[in-house]
Structure formats: structure tokens, C-alpha cells
PDB file of N, CA and C in Angstrom:
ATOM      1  N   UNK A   1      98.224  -7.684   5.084  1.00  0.00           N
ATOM      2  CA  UNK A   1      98.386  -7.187   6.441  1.00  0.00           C
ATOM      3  C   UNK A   1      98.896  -8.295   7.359  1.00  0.00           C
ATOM      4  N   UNK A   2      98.454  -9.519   6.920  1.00  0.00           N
ATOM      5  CA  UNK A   2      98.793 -10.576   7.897  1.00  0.00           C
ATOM      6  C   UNK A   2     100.073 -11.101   7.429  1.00  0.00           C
ATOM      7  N   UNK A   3     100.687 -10.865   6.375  1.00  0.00           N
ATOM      8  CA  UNK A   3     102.013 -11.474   6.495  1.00  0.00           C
ATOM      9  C   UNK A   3     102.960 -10.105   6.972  1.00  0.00           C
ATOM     10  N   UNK A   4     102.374  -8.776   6.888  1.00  0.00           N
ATOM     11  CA  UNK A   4     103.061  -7.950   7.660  1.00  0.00           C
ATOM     12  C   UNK A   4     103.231  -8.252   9.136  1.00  0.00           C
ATOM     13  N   UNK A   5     102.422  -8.362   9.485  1.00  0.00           N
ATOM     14  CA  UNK A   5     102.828  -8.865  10.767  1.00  0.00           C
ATOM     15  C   UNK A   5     103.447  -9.755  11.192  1.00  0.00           C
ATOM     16  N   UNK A   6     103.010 -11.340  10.243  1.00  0.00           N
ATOM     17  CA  UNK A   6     104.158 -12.261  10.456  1.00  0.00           C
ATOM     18  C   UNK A   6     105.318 -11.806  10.719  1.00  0.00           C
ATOM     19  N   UNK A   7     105.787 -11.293   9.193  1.00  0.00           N
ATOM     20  CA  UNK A   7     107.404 -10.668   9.034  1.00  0.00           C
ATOM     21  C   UNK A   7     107.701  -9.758  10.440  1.00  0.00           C
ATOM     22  N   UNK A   8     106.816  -8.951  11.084  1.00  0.00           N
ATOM     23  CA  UNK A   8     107.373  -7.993  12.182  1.00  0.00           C
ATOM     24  C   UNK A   8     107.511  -9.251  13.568  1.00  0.00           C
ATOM     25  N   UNK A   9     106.735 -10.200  13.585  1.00  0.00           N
ATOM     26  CA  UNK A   9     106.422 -11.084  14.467  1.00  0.00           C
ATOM     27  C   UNK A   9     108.071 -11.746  14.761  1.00  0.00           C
ATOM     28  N   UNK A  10     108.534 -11.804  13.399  1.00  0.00           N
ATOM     29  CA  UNK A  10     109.700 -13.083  13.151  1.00  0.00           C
ATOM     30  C   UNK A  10     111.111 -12.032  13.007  1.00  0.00           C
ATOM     31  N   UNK A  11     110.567 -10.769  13.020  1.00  0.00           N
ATOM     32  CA  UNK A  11     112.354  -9.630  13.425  1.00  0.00           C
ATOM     33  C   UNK A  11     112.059  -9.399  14.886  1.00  0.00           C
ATOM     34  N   UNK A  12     111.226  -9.704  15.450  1.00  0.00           N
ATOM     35  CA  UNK A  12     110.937  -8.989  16.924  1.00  0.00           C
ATOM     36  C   UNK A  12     111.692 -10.540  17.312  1.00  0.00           C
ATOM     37  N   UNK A  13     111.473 -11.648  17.022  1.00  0.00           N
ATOM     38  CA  UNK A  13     111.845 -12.833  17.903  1.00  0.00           C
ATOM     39  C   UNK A  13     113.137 -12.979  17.361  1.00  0.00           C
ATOM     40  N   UNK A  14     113.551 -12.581  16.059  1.00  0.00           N
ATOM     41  CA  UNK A  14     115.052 -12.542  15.714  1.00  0.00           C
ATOM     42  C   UNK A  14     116.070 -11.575  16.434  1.00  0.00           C
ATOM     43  N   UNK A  15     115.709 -10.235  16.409  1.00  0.00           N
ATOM     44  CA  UNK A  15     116.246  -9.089  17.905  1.00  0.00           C
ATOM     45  C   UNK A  15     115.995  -9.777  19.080  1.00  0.00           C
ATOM     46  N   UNK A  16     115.307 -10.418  19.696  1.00  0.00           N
ATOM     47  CA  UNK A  16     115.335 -10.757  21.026  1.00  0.00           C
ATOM     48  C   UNK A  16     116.267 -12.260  21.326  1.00  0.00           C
ATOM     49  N   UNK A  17     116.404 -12.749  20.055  1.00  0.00           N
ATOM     50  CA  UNK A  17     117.535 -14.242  19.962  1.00  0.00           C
ATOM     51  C   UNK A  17     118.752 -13.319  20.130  1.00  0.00           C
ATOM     52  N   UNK A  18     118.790 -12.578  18.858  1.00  0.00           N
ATOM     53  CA  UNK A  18     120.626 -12.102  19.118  1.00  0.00           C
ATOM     54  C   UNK A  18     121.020 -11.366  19.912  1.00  0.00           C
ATOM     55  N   UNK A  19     119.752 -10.519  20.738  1.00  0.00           N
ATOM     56  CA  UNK A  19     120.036  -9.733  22.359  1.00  0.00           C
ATOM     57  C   UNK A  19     120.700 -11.043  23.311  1.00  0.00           C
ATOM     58  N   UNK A  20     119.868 -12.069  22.869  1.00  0.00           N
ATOM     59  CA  UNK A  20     120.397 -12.997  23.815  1.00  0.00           C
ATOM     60  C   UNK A  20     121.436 -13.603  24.118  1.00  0.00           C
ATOM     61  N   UNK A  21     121.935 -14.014  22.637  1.00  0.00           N
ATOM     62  CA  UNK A  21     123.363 -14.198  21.970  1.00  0.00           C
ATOM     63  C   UNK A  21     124.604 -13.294  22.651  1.00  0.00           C
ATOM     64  N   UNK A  22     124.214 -11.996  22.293  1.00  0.00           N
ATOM     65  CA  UNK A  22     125.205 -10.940  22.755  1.00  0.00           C
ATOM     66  C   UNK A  22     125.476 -10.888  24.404  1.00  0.00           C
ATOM     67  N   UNK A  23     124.654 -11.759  24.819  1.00  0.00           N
ATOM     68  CA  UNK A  23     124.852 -11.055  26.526  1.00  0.00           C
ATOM     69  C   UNK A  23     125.660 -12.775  26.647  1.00  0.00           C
ATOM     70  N   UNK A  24     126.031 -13.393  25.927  1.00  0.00           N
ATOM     71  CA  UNK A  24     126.759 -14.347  26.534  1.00  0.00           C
ATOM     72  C   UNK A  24     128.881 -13.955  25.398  1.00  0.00           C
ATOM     73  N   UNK A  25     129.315 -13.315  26.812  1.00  0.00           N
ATOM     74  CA  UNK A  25     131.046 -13.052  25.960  1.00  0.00           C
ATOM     75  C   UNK A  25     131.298 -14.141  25.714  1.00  0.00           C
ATOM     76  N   UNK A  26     131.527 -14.725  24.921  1.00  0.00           N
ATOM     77  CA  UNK A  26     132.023 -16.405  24.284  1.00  0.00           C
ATOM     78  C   UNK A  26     132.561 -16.036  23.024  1.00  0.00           C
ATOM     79  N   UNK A  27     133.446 -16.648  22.506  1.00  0.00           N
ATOM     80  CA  UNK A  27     133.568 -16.670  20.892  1.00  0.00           C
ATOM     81  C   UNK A  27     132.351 -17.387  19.636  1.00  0.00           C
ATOM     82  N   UNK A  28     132.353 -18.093  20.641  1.00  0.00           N
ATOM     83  CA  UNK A  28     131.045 -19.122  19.721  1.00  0.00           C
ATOM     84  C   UNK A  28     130.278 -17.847  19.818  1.00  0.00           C
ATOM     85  N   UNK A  29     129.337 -17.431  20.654  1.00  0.00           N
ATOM     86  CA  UNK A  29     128.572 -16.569  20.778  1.00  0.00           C
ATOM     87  C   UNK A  29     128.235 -15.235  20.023  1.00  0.00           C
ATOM     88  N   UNK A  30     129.479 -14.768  20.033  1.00  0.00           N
ATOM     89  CA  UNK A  30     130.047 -13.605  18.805  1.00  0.00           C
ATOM     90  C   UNK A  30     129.724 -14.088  17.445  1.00  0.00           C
ATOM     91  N   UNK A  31     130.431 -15.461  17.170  1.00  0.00           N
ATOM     92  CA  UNK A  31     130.135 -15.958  15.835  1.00  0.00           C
ATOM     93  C   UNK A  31     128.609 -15.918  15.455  1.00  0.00           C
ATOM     94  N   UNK A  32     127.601 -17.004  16.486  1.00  0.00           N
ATOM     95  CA  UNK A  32     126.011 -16.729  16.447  1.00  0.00           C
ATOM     96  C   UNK A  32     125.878 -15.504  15.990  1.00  0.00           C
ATOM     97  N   UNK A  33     126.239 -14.809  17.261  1.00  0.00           N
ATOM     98  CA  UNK A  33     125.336 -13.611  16.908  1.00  0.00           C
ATOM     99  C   UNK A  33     125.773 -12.323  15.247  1.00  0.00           C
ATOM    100  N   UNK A  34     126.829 -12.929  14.797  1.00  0.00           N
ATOM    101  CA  UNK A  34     127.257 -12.294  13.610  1.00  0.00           C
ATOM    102  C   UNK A  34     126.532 -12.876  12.539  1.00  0.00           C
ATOM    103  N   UNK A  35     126.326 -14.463  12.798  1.00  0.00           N
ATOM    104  CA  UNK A  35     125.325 -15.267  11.173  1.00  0.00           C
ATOM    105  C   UNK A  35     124.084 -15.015  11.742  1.00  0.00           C
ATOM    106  N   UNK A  36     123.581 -14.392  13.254  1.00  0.00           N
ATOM    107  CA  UNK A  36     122.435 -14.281  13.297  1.00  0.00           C
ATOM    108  C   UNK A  36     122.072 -12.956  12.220  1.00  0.00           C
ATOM    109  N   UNK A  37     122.971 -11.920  12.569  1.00  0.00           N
ATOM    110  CA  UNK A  37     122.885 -10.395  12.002  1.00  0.00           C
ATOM    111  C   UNK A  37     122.647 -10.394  10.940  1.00  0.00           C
ATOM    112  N   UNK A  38     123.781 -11.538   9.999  1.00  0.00           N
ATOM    113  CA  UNK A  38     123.658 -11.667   8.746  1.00  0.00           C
ATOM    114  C   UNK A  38     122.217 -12.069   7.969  1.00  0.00           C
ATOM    115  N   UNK A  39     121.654 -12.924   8.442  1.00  0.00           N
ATOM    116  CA  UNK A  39     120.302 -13.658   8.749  1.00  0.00           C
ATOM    117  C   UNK A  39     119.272 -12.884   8.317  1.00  0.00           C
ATOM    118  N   UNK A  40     119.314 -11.913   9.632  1.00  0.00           N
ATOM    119  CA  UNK A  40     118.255 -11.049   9.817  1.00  0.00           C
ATOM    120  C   UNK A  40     118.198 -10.065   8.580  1.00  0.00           C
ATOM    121  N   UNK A  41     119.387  -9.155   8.824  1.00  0.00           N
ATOM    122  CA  UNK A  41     119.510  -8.678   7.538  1.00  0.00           C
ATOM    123  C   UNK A  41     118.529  -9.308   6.454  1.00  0.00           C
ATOM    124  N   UNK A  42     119.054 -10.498   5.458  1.00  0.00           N
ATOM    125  CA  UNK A  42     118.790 -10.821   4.840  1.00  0.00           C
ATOM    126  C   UNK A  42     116.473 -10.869   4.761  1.00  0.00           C
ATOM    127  N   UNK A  43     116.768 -11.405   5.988  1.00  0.00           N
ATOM    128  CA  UNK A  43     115.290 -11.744   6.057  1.00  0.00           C
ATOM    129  C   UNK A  43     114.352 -10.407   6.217  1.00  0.00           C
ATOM    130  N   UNK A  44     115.218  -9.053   6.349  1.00  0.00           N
ATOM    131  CA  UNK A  44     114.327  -8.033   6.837  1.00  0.00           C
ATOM    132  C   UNK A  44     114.381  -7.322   4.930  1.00  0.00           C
ATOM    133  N   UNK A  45     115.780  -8.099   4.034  1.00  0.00           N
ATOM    134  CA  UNK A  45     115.584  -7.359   2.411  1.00  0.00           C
ATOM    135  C   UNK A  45     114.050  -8.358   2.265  1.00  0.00           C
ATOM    136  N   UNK A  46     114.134  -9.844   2.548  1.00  0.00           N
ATOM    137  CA  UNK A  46     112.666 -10.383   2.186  1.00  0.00           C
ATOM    138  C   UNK A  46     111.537  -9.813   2.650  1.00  0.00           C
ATOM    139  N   UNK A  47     111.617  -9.548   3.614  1.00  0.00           N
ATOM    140  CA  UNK A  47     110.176  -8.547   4.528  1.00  0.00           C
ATOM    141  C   UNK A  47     109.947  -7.315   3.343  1.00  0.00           C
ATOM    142  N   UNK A  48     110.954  -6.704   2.858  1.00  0.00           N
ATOM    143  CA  UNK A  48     110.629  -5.575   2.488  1.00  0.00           C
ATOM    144  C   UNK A  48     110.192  -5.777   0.649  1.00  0.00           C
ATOM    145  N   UNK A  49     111.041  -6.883   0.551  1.00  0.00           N
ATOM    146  CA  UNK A  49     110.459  -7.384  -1.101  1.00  0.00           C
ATOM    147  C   UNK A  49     108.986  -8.069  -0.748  1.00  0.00           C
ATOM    148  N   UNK A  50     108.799  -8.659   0.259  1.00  0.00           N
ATOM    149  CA  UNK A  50     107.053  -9.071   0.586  1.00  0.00           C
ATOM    150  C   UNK A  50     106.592  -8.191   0.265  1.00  0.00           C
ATOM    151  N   UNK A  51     106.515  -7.146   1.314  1.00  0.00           N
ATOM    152  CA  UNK A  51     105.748  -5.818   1.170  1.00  0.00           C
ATOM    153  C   UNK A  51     105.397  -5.036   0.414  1.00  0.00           C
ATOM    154  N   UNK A  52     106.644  -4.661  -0.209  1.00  0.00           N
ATOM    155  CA  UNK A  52     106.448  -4.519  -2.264  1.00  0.00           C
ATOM    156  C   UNK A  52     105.883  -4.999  -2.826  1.00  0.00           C
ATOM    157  N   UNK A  53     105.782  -6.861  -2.901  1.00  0.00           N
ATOM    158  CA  UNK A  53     105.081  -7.118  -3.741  1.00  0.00           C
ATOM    159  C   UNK A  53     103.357  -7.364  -2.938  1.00  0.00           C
ATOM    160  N   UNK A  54     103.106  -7.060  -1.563  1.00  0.00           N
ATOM    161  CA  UNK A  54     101.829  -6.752  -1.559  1.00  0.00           C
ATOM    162  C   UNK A  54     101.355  -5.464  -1.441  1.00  0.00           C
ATOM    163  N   UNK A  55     102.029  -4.542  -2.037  1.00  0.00           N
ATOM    164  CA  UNK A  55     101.488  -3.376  -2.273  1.00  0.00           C
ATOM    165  C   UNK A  55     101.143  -2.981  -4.253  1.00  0.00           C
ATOM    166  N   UNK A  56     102.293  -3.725  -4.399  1.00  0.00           N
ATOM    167  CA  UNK A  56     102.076  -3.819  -5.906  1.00  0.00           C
ATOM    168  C   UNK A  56     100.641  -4.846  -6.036  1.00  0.00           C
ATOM    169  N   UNK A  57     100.326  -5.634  -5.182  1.00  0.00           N
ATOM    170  CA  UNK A  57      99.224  -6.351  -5.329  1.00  0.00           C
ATOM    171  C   UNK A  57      97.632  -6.154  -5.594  1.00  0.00           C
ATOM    172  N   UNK A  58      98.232  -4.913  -3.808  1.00  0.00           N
ATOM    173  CA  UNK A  58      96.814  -3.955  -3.862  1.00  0.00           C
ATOM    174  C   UNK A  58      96.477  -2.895  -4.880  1.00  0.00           C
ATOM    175  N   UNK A  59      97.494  -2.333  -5.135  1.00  0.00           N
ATOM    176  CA  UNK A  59      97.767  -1.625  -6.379  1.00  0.00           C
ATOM    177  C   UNK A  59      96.999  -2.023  -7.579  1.00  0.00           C
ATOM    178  N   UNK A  60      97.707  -3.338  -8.054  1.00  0.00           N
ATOM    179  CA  UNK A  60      96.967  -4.103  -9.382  1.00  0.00           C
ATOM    180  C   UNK A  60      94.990  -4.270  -8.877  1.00  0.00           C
ATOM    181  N   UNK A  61      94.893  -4.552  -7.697  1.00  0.00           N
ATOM    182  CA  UNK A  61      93.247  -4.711  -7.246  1.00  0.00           C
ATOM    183  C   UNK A  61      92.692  -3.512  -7.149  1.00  0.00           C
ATOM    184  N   UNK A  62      93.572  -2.648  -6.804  1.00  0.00           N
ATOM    185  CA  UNK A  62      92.720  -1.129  -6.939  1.00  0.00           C
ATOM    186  C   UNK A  62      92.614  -0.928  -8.572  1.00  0.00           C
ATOM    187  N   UNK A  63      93.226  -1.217  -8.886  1.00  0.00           N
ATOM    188  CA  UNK A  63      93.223  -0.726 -10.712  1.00  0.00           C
ATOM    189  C   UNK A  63      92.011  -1.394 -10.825  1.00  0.00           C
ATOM    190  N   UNK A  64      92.090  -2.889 -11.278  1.00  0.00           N
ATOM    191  CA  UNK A  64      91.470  -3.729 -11.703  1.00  0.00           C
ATOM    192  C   UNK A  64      89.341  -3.375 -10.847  1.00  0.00           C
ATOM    193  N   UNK A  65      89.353  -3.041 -10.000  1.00  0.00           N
ATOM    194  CA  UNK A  65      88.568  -2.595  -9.431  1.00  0.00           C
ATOM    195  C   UNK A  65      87.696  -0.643 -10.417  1.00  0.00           C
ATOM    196  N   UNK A  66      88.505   0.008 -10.710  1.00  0.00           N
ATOM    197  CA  UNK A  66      88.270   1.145 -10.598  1.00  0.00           C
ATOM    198  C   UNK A  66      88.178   0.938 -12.479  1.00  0.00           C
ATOM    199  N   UNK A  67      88.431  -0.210 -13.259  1.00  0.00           N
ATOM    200  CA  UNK A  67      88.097  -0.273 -14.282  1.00  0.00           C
ATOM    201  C   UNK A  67      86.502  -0.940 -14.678  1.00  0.00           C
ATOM    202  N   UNK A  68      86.240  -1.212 -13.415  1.00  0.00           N
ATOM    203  CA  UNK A  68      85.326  -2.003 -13.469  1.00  0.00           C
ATOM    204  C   UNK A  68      83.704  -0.881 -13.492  1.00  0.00           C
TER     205      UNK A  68
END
């Protein structure tokens, strides 16, 4: 639960960087905010492979539990 939140903690401050990004018209800025996108992306497939693997976690503890 607590690295769920991390992960939501760290896309909420990643959306509010590249909101920030975007409100400046610059080229540099555009660029940021495109490797930011890319970034995020990436970090929101890790959020979701976290999550998988702590559900597969609880999963294995519910088993391991209900054999008991």
C-alpha cells in the first residue's frame, strides 16, 4: 500500500512538473516537456509492474496462509 502511494505521490509531482513545463512556449521547453512525457510514461509501465508484483505478493501470502 505504501509504495502505492509512493508511485501515485511521484505521477502527481511528475503531472504538475510538465503542467509547468508546458505553460512556458520555448523550444527548450517543448523538448522538457516531451522527455518529461516520455519519463513518465515509462515510470507509470514501472508503477504498474510494482503493483503486479505486489499483488502477486499478496496473492502468494494469501495462499501460503490458507495452507496453513
Amino acid at each position: 500500500m505504501q509504495q502505492l502511494q509512493l508511485i501515485q505521490q511521484q505521477q502527481q509531482q511528475q503531472q504538475q512538473q510538465q503542467q509547468r513545463q508546458q505553460q512556458q512556449p520555448t523550444a527548450a521547453a517543448a523538448a522538457a516537456a516531451a522527455a518529461a512525457s516520455i519519463q513518465q510514461q515509462q515510470q507509470q509501465q514501472a508503477a504498474a509492474a510494482a503493483a503486479a508484483a505486489a499483488a502477486a505478493a499478496a496473492a502468494a501470502a494469501a495462499a501460503a496462509v490458507l495452507q496453513l
